[in-house]
Protein backbone atom coordinates (compact mmCIF):
# COMPACT_ATOMS: atom_id res chain seq x y z
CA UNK A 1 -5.85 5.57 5.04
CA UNK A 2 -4.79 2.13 4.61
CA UNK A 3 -6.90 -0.18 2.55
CA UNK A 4 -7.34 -2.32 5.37
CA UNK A 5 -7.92 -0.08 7.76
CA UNK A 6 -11.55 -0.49 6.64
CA UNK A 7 -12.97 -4.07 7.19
CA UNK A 8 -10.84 -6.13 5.16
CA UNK A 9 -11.02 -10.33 4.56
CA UNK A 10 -8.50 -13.16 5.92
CA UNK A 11 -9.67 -16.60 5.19
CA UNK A 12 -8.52 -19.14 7.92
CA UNK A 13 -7.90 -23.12 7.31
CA UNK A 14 -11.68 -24.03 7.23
CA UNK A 15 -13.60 -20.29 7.91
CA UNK A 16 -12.39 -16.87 7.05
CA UNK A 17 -13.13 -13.69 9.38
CA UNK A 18 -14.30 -10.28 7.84
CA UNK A 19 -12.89 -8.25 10.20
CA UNK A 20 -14.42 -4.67 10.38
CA UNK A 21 -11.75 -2.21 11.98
CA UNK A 22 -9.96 1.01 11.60
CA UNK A 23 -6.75 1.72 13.13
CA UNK A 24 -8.36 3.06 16.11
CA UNK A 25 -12.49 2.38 15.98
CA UNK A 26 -13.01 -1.58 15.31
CA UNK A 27 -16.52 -3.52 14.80
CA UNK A 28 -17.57 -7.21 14.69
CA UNK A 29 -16.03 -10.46 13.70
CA UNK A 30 -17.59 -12.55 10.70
CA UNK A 31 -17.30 -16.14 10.72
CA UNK A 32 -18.34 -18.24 7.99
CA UNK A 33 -17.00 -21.36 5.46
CA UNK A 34 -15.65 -20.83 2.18
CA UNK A 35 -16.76 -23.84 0.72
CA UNK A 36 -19.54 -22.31 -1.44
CA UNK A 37 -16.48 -19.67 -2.51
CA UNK A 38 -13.63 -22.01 -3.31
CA UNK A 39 -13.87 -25.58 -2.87
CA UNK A 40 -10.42 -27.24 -3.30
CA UNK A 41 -8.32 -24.43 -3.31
CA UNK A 42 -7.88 -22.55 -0.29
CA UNK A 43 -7.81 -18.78 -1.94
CA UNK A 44 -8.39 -15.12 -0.79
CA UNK A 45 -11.60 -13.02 -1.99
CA UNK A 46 -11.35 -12.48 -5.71
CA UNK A 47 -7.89 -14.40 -5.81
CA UNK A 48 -6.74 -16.11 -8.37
CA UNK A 49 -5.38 -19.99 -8.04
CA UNK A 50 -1.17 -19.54 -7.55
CA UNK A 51 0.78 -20.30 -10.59
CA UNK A 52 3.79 -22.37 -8.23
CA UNK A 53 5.49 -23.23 -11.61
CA UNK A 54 6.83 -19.57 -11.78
CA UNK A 55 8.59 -19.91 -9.08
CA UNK A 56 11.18 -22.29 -10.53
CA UNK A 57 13.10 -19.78 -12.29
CA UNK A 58 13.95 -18.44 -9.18
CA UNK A 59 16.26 -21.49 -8.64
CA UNK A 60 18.97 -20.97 -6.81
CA UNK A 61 19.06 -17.48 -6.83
CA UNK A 62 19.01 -16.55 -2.99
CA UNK A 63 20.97 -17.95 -0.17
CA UNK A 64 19.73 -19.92 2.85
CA UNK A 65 20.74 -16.86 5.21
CA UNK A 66 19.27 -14.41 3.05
CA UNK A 67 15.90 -16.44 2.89
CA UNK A 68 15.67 -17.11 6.74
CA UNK A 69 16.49 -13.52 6.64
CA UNK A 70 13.54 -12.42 4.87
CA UNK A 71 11.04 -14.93 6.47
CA UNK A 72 11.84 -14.76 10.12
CA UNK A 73 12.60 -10.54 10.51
CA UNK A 74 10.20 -9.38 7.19
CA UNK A 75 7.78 -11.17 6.10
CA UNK A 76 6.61 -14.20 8.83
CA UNK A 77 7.11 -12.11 11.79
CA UNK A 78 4.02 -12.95 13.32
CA UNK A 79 4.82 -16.81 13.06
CA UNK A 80 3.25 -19.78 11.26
CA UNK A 81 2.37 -22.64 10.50
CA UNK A 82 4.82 -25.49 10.47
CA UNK A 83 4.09 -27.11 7.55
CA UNK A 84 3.40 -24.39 5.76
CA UNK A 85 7.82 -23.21 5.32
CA UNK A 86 10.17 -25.70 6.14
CA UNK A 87 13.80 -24.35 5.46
CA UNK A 88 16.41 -26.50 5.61
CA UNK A 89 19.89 -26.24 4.76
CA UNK A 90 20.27 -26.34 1.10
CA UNK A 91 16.01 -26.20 0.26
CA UNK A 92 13.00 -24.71 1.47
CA UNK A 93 9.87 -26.63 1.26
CA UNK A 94 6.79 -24.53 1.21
CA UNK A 95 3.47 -26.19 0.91
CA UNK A 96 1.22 -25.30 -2.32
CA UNK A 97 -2.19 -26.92 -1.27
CA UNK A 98 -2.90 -28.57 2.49
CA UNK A 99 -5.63 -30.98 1.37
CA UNK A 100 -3.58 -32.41 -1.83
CA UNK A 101 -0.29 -31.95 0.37
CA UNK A 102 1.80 -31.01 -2.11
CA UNK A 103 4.79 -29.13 -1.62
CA UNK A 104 7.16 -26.71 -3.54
CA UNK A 105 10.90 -27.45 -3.52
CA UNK A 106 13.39 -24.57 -3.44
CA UNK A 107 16.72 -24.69 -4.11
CA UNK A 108 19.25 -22.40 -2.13
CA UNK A 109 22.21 -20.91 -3.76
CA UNK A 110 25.55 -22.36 -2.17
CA UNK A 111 26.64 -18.77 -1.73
CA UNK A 112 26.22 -14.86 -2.66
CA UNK A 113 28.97 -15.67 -5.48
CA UNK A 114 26.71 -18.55 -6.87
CA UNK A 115 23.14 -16.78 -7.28
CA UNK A 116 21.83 -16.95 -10.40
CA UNK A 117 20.07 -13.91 -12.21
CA UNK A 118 16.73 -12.87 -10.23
CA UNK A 119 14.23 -13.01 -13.16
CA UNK A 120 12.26 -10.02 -12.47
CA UNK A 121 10.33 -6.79 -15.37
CA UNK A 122 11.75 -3.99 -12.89
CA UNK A 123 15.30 -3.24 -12.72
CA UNK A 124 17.04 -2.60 -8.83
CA UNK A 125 18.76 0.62 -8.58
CA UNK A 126 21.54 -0.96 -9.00
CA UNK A 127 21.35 -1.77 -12.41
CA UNK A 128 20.39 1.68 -13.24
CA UNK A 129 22.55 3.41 -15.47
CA UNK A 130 24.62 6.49 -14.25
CA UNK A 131 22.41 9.54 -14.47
CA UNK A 132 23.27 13.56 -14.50
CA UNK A 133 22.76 16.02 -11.50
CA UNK A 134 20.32 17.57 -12.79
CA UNK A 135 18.34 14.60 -14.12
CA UNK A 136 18.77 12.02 -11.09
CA UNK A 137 15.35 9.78 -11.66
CA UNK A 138 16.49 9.76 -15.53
CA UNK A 139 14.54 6.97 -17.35
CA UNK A 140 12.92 5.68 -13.81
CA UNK A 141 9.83 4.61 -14.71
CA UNK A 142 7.33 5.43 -11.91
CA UNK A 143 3.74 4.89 -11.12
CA UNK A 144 1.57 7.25 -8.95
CA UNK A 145 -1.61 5.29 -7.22
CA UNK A 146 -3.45 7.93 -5.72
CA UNK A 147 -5.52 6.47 -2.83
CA UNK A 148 -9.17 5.47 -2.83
CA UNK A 149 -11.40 6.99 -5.72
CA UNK A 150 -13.46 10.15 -4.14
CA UNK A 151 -15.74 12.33 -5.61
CA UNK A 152 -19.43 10.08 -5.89
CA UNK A 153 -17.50 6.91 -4.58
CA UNK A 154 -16.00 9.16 -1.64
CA UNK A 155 -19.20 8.16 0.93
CA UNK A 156 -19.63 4.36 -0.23
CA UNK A 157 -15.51 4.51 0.77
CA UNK A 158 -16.16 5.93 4.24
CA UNK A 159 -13.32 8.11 2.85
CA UNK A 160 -15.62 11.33 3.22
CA UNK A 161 -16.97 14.02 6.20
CA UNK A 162 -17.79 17.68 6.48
CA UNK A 163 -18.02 20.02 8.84
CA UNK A 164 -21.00 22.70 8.64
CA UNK A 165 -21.18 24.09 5.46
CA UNK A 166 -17.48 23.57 4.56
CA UNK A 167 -16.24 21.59 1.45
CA UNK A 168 -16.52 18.39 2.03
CA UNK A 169 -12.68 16.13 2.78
CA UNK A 170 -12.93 13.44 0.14
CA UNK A 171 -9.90 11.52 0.59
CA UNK A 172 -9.27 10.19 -3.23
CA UNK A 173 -9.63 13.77 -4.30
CA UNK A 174 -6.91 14.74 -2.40
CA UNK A 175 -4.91 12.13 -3.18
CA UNK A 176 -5.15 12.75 -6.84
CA UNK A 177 -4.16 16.41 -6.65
CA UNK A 178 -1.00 15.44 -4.93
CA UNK A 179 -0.40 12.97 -7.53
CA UNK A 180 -0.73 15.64 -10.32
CA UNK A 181 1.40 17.96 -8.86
CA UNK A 182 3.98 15.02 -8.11
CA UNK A 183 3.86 14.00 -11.73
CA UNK A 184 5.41 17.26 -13.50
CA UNK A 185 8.10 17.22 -10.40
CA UNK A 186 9.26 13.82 -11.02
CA UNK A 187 9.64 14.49 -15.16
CA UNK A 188 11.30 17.32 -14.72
CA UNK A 189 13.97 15.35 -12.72
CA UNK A 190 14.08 12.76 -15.90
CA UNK A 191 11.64 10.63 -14.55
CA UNK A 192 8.94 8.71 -16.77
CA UNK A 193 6.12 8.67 -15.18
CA UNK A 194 2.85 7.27 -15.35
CA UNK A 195 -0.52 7.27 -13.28
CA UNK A 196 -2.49 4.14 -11.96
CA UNK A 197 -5.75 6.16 -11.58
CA UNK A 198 -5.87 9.97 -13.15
CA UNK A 199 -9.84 10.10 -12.53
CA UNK A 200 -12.10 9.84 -10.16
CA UNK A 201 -13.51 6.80 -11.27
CA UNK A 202 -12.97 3.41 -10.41
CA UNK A 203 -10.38 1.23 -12.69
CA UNK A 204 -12.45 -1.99 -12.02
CA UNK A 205 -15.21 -2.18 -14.84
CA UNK A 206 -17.36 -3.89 -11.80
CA UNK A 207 -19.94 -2.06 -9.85
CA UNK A 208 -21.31 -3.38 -6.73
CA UNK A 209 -24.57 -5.49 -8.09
CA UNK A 210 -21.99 -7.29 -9.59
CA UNK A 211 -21.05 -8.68 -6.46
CA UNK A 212 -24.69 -9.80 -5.10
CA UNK A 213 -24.39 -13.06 -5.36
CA UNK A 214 -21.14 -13.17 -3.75
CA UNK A 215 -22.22 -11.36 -0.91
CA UNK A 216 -25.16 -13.57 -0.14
CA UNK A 217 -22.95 -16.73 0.00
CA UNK A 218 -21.01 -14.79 2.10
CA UNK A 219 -23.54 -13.40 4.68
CA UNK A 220 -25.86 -16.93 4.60
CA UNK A 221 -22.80 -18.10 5.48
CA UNK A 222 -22.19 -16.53 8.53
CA UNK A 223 -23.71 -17.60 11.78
CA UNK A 224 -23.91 -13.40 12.66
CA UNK A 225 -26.91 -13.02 10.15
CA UNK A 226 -28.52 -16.15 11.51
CA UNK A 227 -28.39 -17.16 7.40
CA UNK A 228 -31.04 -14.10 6.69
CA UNK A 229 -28.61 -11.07 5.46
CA UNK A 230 -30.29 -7.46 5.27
CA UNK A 231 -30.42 -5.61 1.53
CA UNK A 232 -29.64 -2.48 3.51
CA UNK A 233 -30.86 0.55 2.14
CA UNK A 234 -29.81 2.38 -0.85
CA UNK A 235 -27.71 4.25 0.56
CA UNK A 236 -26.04 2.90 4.28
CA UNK A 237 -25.95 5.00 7.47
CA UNK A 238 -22.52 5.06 7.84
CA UNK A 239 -23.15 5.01 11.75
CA UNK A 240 -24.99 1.88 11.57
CA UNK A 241 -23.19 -0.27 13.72
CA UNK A 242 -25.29 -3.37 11.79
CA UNK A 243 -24.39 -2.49 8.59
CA UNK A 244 -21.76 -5.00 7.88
CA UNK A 245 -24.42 -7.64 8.43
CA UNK A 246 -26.49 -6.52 4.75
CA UNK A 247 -25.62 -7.46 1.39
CA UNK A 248 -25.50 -4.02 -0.05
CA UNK A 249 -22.70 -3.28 2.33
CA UNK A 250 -20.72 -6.09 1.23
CA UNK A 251 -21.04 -5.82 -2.47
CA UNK A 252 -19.54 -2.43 -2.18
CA UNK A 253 -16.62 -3.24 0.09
CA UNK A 254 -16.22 -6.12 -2.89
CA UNK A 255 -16.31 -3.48 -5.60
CA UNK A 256 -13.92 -0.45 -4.34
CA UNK A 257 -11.12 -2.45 -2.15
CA UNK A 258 -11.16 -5.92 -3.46
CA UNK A 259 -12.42 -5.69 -7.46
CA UNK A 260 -10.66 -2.15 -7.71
CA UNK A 261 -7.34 -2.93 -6.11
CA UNK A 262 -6.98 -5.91 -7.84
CA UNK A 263 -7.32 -4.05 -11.21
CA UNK A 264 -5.09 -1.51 -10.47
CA UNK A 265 -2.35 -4.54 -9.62
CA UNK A 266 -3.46 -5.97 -13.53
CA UNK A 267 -2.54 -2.58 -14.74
CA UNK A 268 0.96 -1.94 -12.92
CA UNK A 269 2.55 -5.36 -13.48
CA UNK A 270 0.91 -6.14 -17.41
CA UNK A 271 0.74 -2.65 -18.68
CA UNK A 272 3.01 -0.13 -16.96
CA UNK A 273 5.99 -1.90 -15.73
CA UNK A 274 7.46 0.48 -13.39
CA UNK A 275 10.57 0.23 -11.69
CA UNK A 276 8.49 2.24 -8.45
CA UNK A 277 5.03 2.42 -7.53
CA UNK A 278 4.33 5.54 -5.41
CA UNK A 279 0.95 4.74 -3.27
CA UNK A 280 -0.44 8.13 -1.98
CA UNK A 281 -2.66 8.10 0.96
CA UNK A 282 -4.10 10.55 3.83
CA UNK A 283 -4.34 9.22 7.08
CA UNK A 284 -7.08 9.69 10.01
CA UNK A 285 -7.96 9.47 13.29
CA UNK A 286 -11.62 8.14 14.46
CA UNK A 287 -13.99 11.38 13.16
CA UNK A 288 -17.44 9.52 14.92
CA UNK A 289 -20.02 11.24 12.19
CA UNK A 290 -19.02 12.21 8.92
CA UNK A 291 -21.50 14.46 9.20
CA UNK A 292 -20.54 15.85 12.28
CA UNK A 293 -16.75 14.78 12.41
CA UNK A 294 -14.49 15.22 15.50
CA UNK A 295 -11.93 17.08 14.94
CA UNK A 296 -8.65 16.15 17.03
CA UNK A 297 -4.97 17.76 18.07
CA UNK A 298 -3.65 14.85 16.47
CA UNK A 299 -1.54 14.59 13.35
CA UNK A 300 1.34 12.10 12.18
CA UNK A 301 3.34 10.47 9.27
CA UNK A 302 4.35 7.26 8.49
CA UNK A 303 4.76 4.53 5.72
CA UNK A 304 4.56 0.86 4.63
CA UNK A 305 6.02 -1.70 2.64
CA UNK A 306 5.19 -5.28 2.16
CA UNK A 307 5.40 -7.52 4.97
CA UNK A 308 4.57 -8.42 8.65
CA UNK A 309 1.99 -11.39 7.26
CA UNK A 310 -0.28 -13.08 9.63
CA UNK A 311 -0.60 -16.23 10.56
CA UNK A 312 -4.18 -16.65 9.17
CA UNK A 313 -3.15 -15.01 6.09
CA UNK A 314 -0.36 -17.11 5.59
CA UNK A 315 -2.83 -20.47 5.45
CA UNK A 316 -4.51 -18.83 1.78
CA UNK A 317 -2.48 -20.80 -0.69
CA UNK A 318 -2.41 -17.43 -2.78
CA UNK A 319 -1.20 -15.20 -0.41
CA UNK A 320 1.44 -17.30 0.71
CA UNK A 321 2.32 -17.91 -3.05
CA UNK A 322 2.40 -13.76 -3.63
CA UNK A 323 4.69 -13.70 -0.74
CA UNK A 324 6.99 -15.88 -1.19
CA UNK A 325 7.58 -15.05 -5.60
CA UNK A 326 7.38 -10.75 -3.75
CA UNK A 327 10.75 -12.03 -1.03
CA UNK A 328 12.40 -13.50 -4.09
CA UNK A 329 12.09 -11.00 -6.07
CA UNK A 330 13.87 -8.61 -3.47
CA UNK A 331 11.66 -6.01 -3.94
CA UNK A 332 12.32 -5.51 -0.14
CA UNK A 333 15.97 -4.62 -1.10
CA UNK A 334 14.77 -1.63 -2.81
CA UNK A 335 11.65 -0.67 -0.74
CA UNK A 336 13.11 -0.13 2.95
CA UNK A 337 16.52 2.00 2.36
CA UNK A 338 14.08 4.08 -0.20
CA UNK A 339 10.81 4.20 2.21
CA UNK A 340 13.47 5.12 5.11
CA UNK A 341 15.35 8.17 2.95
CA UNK A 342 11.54 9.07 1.89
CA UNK A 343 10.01 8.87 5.18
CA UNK A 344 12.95 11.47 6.60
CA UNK A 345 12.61 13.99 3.62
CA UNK A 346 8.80 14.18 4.71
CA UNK A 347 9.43 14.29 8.11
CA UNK A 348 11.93 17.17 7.68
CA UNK A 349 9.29 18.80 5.27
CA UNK A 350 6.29 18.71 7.37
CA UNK A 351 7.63 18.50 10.92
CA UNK A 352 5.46 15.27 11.89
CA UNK A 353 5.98 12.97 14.46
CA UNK A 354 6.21 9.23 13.47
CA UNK A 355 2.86 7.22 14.16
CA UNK A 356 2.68 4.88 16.65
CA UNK A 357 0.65 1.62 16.38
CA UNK A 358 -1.17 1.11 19.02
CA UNK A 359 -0.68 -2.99 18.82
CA UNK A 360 1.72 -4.91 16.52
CA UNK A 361 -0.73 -7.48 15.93
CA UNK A 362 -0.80 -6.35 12.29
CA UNK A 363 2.75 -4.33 11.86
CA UNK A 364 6.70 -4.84 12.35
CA UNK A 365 8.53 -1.58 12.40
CA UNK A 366 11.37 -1.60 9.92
CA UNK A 367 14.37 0.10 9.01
CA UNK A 368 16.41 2.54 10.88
CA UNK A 369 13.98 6.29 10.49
CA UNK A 370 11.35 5.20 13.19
CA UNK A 371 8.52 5.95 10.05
CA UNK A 372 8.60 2.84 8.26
CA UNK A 373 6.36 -0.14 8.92
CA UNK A 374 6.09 -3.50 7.01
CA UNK A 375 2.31 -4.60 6.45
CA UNK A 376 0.62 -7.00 4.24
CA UNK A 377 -1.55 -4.83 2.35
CA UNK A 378 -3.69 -5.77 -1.04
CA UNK A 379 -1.69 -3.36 -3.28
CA UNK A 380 1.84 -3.65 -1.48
CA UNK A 381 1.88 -7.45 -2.02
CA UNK A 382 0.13 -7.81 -5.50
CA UNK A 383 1.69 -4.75 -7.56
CA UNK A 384 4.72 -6.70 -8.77
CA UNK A 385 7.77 -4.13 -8.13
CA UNK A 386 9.11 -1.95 -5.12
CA UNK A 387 6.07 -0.27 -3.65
CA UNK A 388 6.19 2.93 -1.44
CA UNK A 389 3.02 3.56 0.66
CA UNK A 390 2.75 6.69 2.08
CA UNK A 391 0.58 7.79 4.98
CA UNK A 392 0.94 11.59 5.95
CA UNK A 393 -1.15 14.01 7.87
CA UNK A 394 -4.27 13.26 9.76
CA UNK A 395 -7.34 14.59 7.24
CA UNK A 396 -9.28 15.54 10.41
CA UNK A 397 -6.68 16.71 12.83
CA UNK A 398 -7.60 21.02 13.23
CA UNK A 399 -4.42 21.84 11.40
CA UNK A 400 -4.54 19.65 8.60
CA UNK A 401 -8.44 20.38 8.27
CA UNK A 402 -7.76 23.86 7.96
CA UNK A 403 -5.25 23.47 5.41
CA UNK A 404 -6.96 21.27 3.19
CA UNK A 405 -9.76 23.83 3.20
CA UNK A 406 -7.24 26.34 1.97
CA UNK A 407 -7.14 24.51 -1.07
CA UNK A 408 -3.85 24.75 -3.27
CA UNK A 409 -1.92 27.60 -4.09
CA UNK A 410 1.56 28.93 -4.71
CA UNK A 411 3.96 30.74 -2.19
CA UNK A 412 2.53 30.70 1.30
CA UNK A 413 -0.56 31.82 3.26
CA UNK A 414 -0.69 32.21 7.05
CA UNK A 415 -2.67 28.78 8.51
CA UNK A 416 -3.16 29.07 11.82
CA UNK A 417 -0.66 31.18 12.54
CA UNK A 418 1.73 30.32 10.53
CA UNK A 419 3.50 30.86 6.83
CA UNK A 420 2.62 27.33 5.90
CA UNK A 421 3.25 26.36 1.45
CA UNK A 422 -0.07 24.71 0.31
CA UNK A 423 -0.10 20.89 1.81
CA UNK A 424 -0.63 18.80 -1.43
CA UNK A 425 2.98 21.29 -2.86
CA UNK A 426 4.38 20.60 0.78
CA UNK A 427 3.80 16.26 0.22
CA UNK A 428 4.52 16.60 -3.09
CA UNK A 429 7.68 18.37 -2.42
CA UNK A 430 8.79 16.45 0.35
CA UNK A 431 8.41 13.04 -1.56
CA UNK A 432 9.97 14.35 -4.46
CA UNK A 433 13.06 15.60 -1.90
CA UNK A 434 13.25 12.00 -0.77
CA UNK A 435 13.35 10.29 -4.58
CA UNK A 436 15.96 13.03 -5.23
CA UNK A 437 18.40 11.99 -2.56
CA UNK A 438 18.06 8.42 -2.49
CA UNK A 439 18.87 8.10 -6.45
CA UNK A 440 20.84 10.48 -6.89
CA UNK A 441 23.52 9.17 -4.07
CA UNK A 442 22.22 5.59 -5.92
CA UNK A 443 23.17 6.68 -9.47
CA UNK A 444 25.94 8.99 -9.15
CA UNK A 445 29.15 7.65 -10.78
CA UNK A 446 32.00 10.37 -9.64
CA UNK A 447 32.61 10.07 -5.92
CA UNK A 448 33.22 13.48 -4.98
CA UNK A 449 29.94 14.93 -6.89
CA UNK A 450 28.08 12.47 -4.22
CA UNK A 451 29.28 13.49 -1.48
CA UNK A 452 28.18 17.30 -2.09
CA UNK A 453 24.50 15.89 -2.77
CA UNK A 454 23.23 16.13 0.71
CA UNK A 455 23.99 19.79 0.87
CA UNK A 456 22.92 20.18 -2.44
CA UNK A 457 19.72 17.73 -2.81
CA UNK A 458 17.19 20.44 -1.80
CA UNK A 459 18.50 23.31 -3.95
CA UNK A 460 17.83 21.16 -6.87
CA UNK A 461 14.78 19.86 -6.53
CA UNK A 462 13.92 23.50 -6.07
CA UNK A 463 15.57 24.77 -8.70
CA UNK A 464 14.93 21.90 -11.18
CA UNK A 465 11.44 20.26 -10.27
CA UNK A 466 9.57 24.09 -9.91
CA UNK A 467 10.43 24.91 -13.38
CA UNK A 468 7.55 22.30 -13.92
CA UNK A 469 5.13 22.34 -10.98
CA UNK A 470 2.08 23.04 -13.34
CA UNK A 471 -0.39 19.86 -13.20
């Protein structure tokens, strides 16, 4: 699931909302004044003031029409503000701060033949060097995030249910055997390839009491509590329809989606430098209990990229600052045609039907494969590259339940009825498929050897990726 798909934070000009919701259960609205949070500076939870400075050596390296492009159809689909991006014909003027009113100038290059280098520490596909049949993802550097954390964090995550006496479905375990069976796959194909999280633990060296204090400001705050927040228990009833409302609850939600994610962005863009981060995720449906989950018919795939902001999330001076260095960088350019040829190799792979939003308050469907939304998520906008988010297979749909009970093995077994390969093998398989073909047709310098790949593509990722499948 998402990392907003759990109650996630907008600020607004004067208030922010914590906004409690999953894509298909939702909770209450939080009201309450930043002031005692940030006082001049209008920034996100755990943000970091915007360095607008950078931005000035991307002078001149993108067009008008390619920036009005990018704002109006990808990234500021939902509207805003207008102050906030002015574009006019040779400069846009975005605003850095509302109460100093100070703006940043940016100059447009006079045409595609006049853009200057895009300073950027990943390098487009296009700049990739030519790269061998057998080795298509040769020297791509590329970073799995496996979702969430599991194991003891799985519960605190809401990432977590059983049913009976069965193993319990701990969604950052699962991610993180996908990931290890993705890893050896991707080598083995030339790729160098690194992991974001290999444990079960968090990155973040925070734990939740770090975060009391926060969490009180917050809560007092907020006319909801009446200005006297609840501890909450050691442990929270995860059905507790108040439990938004105590401070325990919010120094965890602090701690694993806000402290962690934030991390694991440190570690991709000052440590690991990849050309592609890989974000691994399960999805859901509403299970009630975790205890005693519903299980439902229902099963899907789809996946995201950076975009679709809000309006309200547009107004935080650092959000709009990580968007508009993330549209420069074109990291877009690279995401979509990759997410799309991705998106169809799973599809083909597990047979699933593309998931349908039920409102496009929050999304802006993309592309041309019917899978691929843009969303502004935490890790798609801060990790500083081309980011691939994946969301396949509905953890407690009957099928998928069943299969992820079957554990992972080679070959196939019969699942309900049917010769079915192991499903973390099957997504690992199918994403590796999709890398395969979309670099390999990228890289490929003699024109008739690409035009055999698409009858080809699957052969060799079977032939050359299982002769490493070993975690």
């Amino acid at each position: 699931m998402t990392n907003d798909e759990a109650p996630r934070v907008a600020f607004q000009r004067s208030c922010f909302v914590i906004l409690s919701s999953f894509v298909i259960r939702a909770s209450s609205f939080f009201l309450i004044c930043p002031t005692a949070l940030q006082a001049a500076d209008n920034i996100s939870v755990l943000g970091n003031k915007p360095k607008w400075s950078v931005l000035e050596h991307y002078q001149e390296t993108i067009t008008h029409d390619e920036f009005a492009h990018l704002i109006n159809d990808v990234y500021c689909t939902h509207g805003f503000a207008p102050d906030l991006i002015e574009i006019n014909k040779k400069t846009a003027r975005i605003l850095m701060n509302r109460e100093t009113q100070k703006f940043f100038t940016l100059r447009f290059a006079a045409d595609e033949a006049a853009d200057k280098h895009v300073p950027r520490l990943w390098r487009p596909v296009k700049s990739l060097p030519p790269a061998q049949p057998e080795k298509p993802l040769s020297g791509l550097k590329i970073a799995l995030d496996p979702g969430h954390l599991g194991g003891k964090w799985a519960k605190m995550e809401e990432r977590w249910f059983q049913v009976g006496d069965s193993k319990p479905v701990e969604e950052g375990d699962l991610t993180l055997r996908v990931a290890r069976l993705l890893a050896p796959r991707l080598r083995g194909l030339g790729a160098k390839v690194s992991f974001v999280r290999n444990t079960n633990e968090p990155i973040t060296p925070k734990r939740p009491d770090d975060f009391r204090e926060l969490a009180k400001k917050i809560l007092i705050k907020n006319p909801a509590t009446a200005g006297q927040p609840r501890m909450g228990g050691e442990v929270l009833d995860p059905n507790d329809p108040e439990k938004e409302k105590t401070i325990r609850w919010q120094t965890e939600i602090l701690f694993y989606r806000y402290s962690e994610i934030r991390r694991r962005a440190a570690r991709v863009n000052f440590k690991l430098h990849p050309e592609l981060v890989l974000c691994l995720h399960f999805n859901a449906e509403g299970w009630g209990d975790p205890n005693n989950p519903t299980l439902t018919d229902i099963n899907h795939l789809h996946l995201l990229v950076n975009g679709s902001y809000l309006a309200d999330e547009l107004e935080l001076d650092d959000e709009r600052f990580e968007m508009i260095r993330r549209l420069l960088s074109r990291a877009y350019d690279e995401e979509l045609p990759l997410a799309d040829t991705i998106a169809l190799a799973m599809a083909r792979e597990t047979g699933l039907p593309p998931y349908q939003y039920p409102t496009t308050n929050t999304t802006t469907k993309v592309g041309a494969s019917e899978y691929v939304y843009a969303r502004n998520l935490l890790a798609t906008r801060l990790y500083r590259c081309p980011v691939v988010y994946c969301e396949p297979y509905v953890m407690n749909s009957k099928d998928v339940f069943a299969r992820i009970q079957a554990g992972d093995y080679e070959g196939t077994r019969n699942i309900n009825g049917i010769e079915r390969k192991s499903i973390f093998r099957e997504y690992a398989d199918s994403v590796t498929d999709g890398l395969v073909q979309y670099y390999s047709k990228a890289r490929c310098d003699r024109k008739a050897w690409c035009q055999g790949m698409t009858a080809s593509q699957p052969s060799l990722v079977n032939s050359t990726a299982a002769q490493a499948v070993a975690p």
